[in-house]
Every structure is written in C-alpha cells, then in structure tokens.
N, C-alpha and C. Protein backbone atom coordinates (compact mmCIF):
# COMPACT_ATOMS: atom_id res chain seq x y z
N UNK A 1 -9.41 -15.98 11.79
CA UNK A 1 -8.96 -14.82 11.00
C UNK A 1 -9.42 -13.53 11.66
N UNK A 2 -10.85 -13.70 12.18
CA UNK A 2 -11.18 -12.66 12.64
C UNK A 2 -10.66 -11.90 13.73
N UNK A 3 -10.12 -13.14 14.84
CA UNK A 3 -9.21 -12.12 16.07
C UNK A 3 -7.92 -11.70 15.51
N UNK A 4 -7.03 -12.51 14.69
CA UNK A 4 -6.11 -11.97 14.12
C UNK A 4 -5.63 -10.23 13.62
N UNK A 5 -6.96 -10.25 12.77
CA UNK A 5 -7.11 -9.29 12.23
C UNK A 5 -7.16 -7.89 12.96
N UNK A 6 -8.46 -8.38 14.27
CA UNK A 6 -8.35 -7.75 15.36
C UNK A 6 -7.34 -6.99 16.20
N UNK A 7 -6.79 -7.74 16.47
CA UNK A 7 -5.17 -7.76 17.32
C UNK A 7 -4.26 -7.16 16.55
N UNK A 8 -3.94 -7.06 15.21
CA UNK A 8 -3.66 -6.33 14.42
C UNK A 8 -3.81 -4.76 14.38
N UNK A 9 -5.14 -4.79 14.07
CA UNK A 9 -5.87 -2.94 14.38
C UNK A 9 -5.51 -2.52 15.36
N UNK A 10 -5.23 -3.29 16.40
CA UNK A 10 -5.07 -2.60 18.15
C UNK A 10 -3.68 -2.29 18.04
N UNK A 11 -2.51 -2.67 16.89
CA UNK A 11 -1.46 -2.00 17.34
C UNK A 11 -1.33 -1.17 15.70
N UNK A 12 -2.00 -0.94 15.11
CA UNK A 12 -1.62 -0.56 13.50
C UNK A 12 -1.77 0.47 14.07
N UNK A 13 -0.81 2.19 13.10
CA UNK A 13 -0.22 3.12 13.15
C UNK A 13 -1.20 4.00 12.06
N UNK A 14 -1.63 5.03 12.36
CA UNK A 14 -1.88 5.76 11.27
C UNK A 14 -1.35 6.12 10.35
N UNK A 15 -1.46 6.76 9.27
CA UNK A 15 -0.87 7.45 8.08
C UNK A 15 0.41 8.22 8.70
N UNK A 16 -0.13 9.32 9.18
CA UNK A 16 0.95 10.04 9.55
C UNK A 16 2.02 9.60 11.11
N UNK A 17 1.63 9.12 12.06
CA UNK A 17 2.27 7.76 12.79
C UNK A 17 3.33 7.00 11.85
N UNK A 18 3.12 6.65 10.82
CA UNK A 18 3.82 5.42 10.36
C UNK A 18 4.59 6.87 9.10
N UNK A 19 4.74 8.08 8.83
CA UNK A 19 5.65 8.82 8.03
C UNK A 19 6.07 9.48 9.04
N UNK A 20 6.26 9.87 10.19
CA UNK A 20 6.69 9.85 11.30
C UNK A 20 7.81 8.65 11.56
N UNK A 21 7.46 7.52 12.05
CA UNK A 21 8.44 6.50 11.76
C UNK A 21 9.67 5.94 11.06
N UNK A 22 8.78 6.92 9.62
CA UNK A 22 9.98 6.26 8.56
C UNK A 22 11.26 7.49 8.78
N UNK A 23 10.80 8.82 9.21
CA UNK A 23 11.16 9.83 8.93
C UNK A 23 12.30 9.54 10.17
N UNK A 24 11.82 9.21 11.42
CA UNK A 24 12.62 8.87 12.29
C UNK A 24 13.82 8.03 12.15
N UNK A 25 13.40 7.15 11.68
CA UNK A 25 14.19 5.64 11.60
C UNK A 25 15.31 6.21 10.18
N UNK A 26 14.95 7.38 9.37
CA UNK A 26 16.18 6.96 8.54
C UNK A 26 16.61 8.10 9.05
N UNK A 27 16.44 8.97 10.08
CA UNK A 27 17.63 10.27 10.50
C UNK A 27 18.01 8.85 11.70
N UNK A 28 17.83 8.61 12.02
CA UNK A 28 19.11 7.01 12.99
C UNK A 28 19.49 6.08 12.58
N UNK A 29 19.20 6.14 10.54
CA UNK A 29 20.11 4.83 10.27
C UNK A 29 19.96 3.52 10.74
N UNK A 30 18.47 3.33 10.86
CA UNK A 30 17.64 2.26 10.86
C UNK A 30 16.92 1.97 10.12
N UNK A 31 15.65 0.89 9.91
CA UNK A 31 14.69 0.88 9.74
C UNK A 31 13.89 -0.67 10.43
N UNK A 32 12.51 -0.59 9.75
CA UNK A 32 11.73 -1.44 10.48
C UNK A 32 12.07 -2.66 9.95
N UNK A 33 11.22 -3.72 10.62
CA UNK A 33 11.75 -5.01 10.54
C UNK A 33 12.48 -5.85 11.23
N UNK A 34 12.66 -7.04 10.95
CA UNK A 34 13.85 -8.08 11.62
C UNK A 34 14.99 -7.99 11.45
N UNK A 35 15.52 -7.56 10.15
CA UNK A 35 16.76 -7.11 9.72
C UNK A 35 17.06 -5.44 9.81
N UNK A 36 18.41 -5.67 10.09
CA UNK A 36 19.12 -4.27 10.55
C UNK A 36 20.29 -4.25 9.51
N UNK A 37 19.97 -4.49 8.17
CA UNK A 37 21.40 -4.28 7.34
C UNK A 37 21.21 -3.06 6.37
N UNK A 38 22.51 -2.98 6.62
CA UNK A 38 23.02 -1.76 5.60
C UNK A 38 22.09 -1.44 4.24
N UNK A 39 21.55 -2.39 3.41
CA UNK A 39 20.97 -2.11 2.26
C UNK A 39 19.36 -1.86 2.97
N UNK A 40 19.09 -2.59 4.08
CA UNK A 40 17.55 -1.64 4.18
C UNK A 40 17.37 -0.61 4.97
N UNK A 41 18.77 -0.43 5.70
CA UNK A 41 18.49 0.97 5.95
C UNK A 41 18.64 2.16 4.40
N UNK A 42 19.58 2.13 3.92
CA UNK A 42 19.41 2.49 2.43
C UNK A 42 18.29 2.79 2.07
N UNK A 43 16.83 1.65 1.85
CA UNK A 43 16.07 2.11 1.44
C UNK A 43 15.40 2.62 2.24
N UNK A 44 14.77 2.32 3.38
CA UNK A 44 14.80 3.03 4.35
C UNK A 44 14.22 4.65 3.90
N UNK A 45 15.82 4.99 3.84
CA UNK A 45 16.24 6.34 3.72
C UNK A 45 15.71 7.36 2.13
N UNK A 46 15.72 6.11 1.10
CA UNK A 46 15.39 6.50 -0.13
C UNK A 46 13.82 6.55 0.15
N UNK A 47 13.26 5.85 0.31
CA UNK A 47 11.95 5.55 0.39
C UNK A 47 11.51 6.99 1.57
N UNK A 48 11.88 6.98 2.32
CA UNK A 48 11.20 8.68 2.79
C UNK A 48 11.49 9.70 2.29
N UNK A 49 12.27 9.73 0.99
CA UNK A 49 12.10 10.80 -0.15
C UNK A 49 11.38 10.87 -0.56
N UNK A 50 10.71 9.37 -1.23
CA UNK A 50 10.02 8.96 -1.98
C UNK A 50 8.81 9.63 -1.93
N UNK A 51 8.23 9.41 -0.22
CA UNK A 51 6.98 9.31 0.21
C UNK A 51 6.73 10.95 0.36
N UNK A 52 8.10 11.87 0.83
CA UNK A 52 8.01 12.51 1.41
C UNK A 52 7.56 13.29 -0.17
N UNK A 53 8.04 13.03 -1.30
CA UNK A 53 7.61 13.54 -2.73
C UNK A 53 5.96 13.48 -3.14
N UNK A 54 5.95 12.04 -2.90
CA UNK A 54 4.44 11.98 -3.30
C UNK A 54 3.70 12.26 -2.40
N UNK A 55 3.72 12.83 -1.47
CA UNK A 55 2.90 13.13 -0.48
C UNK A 55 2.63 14.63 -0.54
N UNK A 56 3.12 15.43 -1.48
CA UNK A 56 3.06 16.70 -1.82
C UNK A 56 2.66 16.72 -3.75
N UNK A 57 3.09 16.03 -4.33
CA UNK A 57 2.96 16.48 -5.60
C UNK A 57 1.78 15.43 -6.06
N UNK A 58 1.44 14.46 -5.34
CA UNK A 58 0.13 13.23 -5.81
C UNK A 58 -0.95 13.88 -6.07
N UNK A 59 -1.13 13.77 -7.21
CA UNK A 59 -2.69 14.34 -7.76
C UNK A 59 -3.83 13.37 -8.34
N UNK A 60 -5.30 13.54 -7.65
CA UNK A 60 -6.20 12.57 -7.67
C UNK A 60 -6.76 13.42 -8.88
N UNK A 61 -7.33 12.90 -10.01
CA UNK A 61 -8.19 13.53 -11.20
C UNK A 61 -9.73 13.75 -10.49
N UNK A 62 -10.48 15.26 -11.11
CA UNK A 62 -11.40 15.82 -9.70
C UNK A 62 -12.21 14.42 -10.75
N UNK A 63 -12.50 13.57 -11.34
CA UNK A 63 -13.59 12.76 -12.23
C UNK A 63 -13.88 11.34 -11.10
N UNK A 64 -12.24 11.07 -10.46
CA UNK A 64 -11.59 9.99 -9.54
C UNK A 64 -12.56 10.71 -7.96
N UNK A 65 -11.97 12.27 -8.15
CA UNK A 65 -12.67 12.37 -6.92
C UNK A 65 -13.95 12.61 -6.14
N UNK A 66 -14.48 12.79 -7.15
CA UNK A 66 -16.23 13.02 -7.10
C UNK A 66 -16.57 11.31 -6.66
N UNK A 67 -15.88 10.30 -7.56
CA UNK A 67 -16.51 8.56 -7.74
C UNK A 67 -16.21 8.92 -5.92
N UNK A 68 -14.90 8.94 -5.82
CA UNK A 68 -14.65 8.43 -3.71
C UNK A 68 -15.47 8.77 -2.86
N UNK A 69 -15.73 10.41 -3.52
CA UNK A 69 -17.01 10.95 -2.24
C UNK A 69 -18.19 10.45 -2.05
N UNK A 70 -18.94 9.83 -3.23
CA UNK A 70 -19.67 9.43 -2.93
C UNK A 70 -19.74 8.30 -2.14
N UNK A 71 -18.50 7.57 -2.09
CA UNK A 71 -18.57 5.89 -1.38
C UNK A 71 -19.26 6.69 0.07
N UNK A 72 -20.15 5.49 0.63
CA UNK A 72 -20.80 5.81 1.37
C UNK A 72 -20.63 4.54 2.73
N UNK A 73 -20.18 3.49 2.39
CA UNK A 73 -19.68 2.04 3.02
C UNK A 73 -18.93 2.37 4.40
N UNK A 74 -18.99 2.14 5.46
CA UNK A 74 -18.16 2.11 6.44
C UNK A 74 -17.07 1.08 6.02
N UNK A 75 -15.57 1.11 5.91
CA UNK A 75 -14.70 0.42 5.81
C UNK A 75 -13.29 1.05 6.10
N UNK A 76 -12.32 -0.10 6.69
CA UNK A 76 -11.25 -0.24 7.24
C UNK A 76 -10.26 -0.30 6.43
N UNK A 77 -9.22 0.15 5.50
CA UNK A 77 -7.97 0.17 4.84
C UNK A 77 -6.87 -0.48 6.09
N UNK A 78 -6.98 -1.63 6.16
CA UNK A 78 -5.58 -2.36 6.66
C UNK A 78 -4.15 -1.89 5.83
N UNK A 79 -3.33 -1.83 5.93
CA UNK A 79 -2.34 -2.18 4.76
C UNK A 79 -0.76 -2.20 5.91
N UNK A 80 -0.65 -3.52 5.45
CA UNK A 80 1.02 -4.40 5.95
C UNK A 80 1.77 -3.74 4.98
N UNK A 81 2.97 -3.38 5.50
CA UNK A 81 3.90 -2.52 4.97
C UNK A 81 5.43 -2.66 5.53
N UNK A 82 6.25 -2.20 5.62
CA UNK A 82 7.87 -2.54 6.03
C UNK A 82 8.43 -0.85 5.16
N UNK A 83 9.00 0.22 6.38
CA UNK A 83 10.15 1.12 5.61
C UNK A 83 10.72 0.38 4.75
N UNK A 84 11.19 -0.10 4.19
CA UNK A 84 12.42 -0.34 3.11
C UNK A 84 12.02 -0.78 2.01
N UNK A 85 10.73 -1.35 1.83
CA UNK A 85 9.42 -1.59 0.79
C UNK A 85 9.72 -0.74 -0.10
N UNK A 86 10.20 -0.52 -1.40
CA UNK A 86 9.89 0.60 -2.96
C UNK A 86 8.75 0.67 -3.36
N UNK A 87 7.98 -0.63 -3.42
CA UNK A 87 6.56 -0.75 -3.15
C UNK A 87 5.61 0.22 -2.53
N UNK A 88 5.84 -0.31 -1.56
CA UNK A 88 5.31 0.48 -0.37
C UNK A 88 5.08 2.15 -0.67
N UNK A 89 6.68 2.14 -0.55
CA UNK A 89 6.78 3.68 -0.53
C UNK A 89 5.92 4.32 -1.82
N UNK A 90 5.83 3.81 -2.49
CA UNK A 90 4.67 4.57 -4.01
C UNK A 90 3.78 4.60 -3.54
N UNK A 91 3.16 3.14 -3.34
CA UNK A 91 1.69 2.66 -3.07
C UNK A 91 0.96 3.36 -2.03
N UNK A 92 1.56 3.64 -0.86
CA UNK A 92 0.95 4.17 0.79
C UNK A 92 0.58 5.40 0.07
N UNK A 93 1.29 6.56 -0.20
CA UNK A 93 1.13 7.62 -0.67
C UNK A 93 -0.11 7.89 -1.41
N UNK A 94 -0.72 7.01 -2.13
CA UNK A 94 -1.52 7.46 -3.21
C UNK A 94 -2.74 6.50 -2.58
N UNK A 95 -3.00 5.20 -1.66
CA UNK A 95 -3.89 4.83 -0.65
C UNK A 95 -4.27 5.84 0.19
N UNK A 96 -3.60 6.87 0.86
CA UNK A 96 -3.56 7.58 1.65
C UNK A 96 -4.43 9.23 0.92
N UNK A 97 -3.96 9.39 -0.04
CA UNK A 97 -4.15 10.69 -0.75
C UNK A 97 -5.83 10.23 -0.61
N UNK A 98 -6.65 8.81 -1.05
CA UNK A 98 -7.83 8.34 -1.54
C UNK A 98 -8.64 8.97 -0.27
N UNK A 99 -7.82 7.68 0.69
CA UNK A 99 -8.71 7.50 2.00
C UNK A 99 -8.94 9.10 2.48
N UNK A 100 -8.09 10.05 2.63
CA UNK A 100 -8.64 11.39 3.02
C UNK A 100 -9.32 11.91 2.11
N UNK A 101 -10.11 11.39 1.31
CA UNK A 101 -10.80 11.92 0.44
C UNK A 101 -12.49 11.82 1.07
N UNK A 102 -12.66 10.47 1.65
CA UNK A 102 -13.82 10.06 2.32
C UNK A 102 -13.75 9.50 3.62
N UNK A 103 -14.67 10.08 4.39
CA UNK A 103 -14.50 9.53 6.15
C UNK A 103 -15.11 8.31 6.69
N UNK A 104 -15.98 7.87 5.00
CA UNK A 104 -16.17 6.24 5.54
C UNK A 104 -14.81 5.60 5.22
N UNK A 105 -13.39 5.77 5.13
CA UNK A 105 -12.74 5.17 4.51
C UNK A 105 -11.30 5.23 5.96
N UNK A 106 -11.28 4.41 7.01
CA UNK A 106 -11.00 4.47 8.08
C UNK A 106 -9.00 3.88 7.44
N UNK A 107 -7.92 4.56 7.01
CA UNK A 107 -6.64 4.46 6.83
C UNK A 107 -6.11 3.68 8.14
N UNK A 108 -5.54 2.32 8.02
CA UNK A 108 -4.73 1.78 9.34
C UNK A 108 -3.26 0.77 8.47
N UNK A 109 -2.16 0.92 9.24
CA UNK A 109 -1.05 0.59 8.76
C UNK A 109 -0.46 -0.57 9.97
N UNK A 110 0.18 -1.84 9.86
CA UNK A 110 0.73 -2.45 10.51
C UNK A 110 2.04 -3.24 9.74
N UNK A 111 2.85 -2.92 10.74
CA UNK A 111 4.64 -3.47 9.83
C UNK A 111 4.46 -5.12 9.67
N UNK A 112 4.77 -5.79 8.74
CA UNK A 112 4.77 -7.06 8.32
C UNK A 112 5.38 -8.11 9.13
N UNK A 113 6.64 -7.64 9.76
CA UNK A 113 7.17 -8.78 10.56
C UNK A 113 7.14 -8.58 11.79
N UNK A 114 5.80 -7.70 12.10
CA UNK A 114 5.23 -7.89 13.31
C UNK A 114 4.10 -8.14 13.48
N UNK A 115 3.41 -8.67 12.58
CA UNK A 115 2.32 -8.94 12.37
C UNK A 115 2.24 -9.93 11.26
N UNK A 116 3.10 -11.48 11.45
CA UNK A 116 3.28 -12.41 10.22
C UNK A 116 2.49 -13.60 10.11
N UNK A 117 1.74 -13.35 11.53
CA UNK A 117 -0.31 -14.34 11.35
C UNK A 117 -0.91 -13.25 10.39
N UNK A 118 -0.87 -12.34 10.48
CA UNK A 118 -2.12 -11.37 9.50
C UNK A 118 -1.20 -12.01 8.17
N UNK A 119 0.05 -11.08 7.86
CA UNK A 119 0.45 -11.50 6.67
C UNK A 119 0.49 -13.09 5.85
N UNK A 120 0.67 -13.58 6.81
CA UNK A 120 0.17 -15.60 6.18
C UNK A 120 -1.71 -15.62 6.01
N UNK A 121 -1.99 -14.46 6.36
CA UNK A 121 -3.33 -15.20 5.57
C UNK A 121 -3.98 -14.57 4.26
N UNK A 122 -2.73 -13.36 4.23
CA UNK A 122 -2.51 -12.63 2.82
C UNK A 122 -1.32 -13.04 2.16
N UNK A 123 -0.88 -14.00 1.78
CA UNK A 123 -0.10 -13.90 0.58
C UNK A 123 -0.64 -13.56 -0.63
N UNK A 124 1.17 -13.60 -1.27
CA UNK A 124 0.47 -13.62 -2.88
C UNK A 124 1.65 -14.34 -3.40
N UNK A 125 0.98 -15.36 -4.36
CA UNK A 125 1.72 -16.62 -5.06
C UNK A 125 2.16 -17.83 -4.10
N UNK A 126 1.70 -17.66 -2.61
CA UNK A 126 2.65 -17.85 -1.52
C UNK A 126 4.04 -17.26 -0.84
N UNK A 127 4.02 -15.93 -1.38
CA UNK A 127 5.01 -15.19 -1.09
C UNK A 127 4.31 -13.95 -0.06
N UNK A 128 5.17 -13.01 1.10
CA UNK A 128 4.58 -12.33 2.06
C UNK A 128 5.26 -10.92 1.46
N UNK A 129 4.12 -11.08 0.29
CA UNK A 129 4.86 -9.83 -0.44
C UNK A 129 3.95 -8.41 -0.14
N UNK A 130 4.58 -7.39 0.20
CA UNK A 130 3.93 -6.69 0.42
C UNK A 130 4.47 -4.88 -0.43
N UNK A 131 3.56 -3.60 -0.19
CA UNK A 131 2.67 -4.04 0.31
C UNK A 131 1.03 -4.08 0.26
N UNK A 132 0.49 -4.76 0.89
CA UNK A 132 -0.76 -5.85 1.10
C UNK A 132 -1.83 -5.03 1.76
N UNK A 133 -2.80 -4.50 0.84
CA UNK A 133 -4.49 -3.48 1.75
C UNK A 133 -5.22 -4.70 1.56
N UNK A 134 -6.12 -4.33 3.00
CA UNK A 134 -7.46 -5.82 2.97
C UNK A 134 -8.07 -4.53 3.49
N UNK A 135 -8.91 -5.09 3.00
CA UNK A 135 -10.14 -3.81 2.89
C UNK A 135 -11.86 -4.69 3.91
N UNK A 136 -11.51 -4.24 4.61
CA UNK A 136 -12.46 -4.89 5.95
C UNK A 136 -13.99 -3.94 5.93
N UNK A 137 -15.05 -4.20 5.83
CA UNK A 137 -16.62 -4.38 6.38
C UNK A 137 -16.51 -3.83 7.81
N UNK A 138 -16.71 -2.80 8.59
CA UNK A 138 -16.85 -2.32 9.58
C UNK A 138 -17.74 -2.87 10.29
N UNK A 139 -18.53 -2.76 9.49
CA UNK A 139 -20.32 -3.51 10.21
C UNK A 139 -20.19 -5.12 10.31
N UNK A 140 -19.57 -5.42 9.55
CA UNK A 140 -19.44 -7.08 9.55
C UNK A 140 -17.93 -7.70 10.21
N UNK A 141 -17.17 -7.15 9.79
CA UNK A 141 -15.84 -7.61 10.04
C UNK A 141 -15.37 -8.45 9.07
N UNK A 142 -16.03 -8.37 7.53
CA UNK A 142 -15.40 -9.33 7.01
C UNK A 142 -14.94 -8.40 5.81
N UNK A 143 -13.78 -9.37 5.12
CA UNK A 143 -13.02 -9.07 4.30
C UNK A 143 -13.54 -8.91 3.20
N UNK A 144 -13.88 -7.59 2.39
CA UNK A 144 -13.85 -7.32 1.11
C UNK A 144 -13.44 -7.58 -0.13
N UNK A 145 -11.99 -6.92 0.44
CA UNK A 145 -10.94 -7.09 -0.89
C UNK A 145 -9.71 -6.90 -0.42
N UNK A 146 -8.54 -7.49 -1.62
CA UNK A 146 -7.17 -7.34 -0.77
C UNK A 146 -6.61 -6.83 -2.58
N UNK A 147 -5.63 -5.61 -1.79
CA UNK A 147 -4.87 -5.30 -3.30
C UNK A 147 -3.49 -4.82 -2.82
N UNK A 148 -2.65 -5.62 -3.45
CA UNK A 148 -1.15 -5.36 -4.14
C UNK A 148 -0.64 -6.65 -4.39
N UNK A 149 0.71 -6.62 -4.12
CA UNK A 149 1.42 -6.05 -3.65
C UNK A 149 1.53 -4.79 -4.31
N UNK A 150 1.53 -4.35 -5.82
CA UNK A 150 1.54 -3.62 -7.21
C UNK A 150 0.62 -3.19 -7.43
N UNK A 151 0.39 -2.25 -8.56
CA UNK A 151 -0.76 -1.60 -8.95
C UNK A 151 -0.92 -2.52 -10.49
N UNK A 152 -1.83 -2.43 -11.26
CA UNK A 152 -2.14 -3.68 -12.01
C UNK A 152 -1.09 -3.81 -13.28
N UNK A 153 -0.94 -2.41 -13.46
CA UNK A 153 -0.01 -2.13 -14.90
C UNK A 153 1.18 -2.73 -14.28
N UNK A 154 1.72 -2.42 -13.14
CA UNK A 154 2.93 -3.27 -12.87
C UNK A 154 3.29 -4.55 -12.43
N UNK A 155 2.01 -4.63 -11.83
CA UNK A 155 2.00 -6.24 -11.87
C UNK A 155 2.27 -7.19 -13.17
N UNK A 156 1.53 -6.79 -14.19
CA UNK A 156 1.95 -7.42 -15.72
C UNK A 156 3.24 -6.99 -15.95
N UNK A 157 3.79 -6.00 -15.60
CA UNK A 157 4.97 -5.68 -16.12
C UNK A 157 6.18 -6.54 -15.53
N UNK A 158 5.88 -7.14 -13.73
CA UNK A 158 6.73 -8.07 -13.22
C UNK A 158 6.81 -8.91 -13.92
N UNK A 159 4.97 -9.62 -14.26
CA UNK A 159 4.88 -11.21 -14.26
C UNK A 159 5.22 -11.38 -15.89
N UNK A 160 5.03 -10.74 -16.76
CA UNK A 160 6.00 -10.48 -17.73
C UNK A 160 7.66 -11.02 -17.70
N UNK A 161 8.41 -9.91 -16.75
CA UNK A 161 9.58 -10.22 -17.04
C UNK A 161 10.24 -11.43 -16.41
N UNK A 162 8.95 -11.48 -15.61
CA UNK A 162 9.42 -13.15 -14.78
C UNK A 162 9.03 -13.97 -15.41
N UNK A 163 8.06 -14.05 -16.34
CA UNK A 163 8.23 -15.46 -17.33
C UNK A 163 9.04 -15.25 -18.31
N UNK A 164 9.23 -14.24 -18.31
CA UNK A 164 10.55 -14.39 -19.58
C UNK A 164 12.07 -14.38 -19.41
N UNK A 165 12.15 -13.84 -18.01
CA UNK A 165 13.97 -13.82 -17.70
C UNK A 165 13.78 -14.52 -15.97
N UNK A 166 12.84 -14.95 -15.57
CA UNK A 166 12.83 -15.56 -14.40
C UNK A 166 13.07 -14.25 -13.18
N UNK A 167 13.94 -14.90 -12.07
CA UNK A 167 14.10 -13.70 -10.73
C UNK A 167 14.31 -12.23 -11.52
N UNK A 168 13.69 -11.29 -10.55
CA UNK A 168 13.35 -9.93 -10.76
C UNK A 168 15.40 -9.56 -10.31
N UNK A 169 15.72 -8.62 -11.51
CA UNK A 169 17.30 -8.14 -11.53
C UNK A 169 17.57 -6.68 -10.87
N UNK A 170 18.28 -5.90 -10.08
CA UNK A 170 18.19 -4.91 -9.66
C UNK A 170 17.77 -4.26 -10.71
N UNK A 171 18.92 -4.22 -11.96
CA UNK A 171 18.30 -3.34 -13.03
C UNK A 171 16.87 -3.40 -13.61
N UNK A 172 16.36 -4.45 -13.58
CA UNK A 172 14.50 -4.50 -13.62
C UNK A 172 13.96 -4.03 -12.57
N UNK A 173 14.43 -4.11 -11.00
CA UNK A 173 13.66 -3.03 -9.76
C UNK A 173 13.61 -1.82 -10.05
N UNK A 174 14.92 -1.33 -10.80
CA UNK A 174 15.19 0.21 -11.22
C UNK A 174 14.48 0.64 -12.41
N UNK A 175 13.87 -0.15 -13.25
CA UNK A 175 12.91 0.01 -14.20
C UNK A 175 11.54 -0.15 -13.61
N UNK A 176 11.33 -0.54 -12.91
CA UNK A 176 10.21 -0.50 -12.08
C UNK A 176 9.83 0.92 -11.41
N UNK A 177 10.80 1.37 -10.63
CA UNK A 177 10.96 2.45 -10.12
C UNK A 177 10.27 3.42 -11.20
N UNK A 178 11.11 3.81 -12.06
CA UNK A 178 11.43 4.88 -13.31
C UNK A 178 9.73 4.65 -14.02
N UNK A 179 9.10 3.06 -13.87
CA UNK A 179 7.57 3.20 -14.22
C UNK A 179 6.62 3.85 -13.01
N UNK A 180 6.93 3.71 -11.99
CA UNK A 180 5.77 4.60 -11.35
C UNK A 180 6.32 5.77 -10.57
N UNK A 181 8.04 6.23 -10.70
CA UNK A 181 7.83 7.82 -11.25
C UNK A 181 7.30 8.27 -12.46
N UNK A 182 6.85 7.87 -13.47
CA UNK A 182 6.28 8.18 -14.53
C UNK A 182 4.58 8.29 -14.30
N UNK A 183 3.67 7.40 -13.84
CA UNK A 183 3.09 6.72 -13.55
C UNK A 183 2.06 7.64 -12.88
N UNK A 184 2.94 8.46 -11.79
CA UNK A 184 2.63 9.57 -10.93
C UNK A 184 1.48 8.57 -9.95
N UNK A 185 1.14 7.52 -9.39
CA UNK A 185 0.11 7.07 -8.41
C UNK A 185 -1.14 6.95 -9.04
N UNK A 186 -1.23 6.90 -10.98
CA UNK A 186 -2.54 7.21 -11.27
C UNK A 186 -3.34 6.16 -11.76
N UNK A 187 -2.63 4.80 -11.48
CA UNK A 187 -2.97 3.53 -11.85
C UNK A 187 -3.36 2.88 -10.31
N UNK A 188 -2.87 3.22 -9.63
CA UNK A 188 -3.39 2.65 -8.27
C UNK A 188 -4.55 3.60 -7.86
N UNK A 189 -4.80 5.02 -8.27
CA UNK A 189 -6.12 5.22 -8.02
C UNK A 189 -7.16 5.18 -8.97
N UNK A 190 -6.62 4.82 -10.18
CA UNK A 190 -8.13 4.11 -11.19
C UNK A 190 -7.85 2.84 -10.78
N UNK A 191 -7.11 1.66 -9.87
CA UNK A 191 -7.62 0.29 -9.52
C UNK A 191 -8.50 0.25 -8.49
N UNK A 192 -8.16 1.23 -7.60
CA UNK A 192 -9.15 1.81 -6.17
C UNK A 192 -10.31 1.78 -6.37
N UNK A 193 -10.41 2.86 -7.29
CA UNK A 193 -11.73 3.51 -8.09
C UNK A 193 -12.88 2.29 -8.00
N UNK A 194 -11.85 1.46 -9.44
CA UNK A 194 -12.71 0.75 -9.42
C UNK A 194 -12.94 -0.42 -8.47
N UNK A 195 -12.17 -0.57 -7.89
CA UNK A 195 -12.97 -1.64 -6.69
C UNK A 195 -13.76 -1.07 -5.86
N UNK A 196 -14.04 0.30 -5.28
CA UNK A 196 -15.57 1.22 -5.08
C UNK A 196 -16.08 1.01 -5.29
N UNK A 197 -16.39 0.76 -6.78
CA UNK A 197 -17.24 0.87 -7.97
C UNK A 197 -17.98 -0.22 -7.45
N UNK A 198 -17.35 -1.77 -7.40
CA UNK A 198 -17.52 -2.60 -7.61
C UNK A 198 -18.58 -2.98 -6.11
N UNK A 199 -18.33 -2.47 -4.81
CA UNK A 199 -18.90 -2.46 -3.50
C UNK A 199 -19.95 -1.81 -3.85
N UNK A 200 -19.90 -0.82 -4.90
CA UNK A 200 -21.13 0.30 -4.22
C UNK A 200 -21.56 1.17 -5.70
N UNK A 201 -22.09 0.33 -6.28
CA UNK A 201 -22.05 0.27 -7.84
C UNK A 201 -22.53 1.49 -8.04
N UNK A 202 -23.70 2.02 -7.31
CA UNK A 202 -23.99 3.52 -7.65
C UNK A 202 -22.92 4.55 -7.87
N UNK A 203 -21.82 4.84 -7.14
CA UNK A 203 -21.25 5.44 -7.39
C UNK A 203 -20.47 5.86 -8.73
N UNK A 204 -20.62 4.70 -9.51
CA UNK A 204 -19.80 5.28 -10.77
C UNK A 204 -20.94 4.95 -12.04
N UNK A 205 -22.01 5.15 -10.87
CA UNK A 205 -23.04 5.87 -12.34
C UNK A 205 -23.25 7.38 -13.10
C-alpha cells in the first residue's frame, strides 16, 4: 500500500493544477478519464461552474476556523477525483477552502482512472466511488482516515433512498444537487472538523 500510495503523490496535481485542468478540458469539450462521451463532457463543463462558484462564495464559520489553526499534525490530503464527478465538484471546493487554512495540512489531488491500484484499496461498499480523501501521517506514512465519497448528511440521504427505491434516479442526483447548493459546503467542514478533533483532541477544547 505504501509504494502505491507513493507513486501516486509523485504524479497528484495541486488544488489549483487540477482547476486549471477542469477549466481547460471543458473550453475543449473534454474531460478526464477513460471515457470521452458526450454526457461527461457535460459535466465536465457544469462542474467548473460549480467549483468555479464555490471557490469564491465558500464560507468557513471563524468557530470552524480557529478548531483548523490550531491542528498542528503534519499531514497529506490525498483526494481521487474525476472532472465530471458532482461529487467532487462540491466536495474539492470546501477540502480545499480547510486545507489553506493550515500549513500542516499538505492539499494533493490524483484522477481515479489513473490511479485504479490507489483507488482499489479505497473503496466504498466495493464500489470506486469517488470522491475519496485518505488523509496520510507525514512522519509515518500511514493512513489516518479516509472520507467520502459524500459528506455525512448526504450520505444518509443516498442510503436512505437506496433502501427504499433501490438505484439512485437522475431526478434523485438532481435532488442531491439542490441539497448541497443549499448546504453551502457546511457539513463537510463540521465532518473535517471533527475528524481534527479526533487526531488532535486538544484542539477542540
């Protein structure tokens, strides 16, 4: 796991590297990945609205931001990702807003289906759902914590409608959506929070 992981970091993209990318890829009517079809370039294209939104209007509560500064931990923010991700596109934004909050908190991005040894040793349910932060030990090299694909409120809100109506329906993706434009990124940084908390317990004394 450990060279994997390795080999990984040596080609992962920074924050702004990888909104660069997306920004590129949907003025050419592309995007990343194995597939080149019409619906992910689409999102693609939606999804660097997305990002390009929350990347200006994302607001951390100063209560959220006092807990980050103090983290004091040397650690690595991995996070597997894919342009065309809706996921993604929420989630990076408001990972990103955190990590520049503290400089022990080292932001690295690598695309999923180029990197599908890292992603097989992160699933979730057995699915390469992303997307997927592993939160790596600098000093050690070992794995912390891993969070998504979702932020927690929406996670219940999937696994909800999937035990009750089975496969996820466009019109349930689009209700998904419409929950974390509402949402504003502020459930993925009280789940953050508290997994800080949880490394470095002083901090949210």
């Amino acid at each position: 796991m450990d060279l994997i992981i390795k080999n990984s970091l040596k080609n992962s993209l920074t924050y702004s590297d990888y909104r660069d990318l997306v920004k590129r890829l949907s003025e050419q009517n592309a995007t990343t990945g194995l597939e080149q079809t019409e619906a992910l370039i689409n999102f693609t294209k939606l999804n660097e609205k997305r990002m390009k939104r929350w990347d200006k209007t994302l607001k951390i509560p100063v209560s959220a931001q006092n807990k980050i500064a103090e983290f004091t931990q040397n650690i690595t923010w991995l996070v597997i990702a894919e342009s065309w991700c809706g996921d993604a596109a929420h989630v990076l934004p408001a990972i990103n807003k955190i990590a520049e909050l503290n400089n022990h908190i080292n932001l690295k991005i690598v695309l999923r289906d180029e990197n599908l040894a890292l992603m097989d040793l992160f699933l979730t349910n057995g699915s390469r759902s992303i997307p997927k932060l592993i939160i790596i030990d600098d000093e050690t090299g070992d794995v912390l914590h891993t969070y998504g694909p979702r932020p927690s409120e929406a996670t219940s809100f999937v696994n909800r409608y999937k035990v009750k109506y089975g496969p996820l329906t466009p019109e349930f993706k689009e209700d998904l959506q419409h929950w974390y434009n509402n949402d504003k990124g502020q459930n993925i940084i009280k789940d953050i929070t508290e997994m800080l908390c949880e490394f470095q317990p002083n901090v949210c004394q």
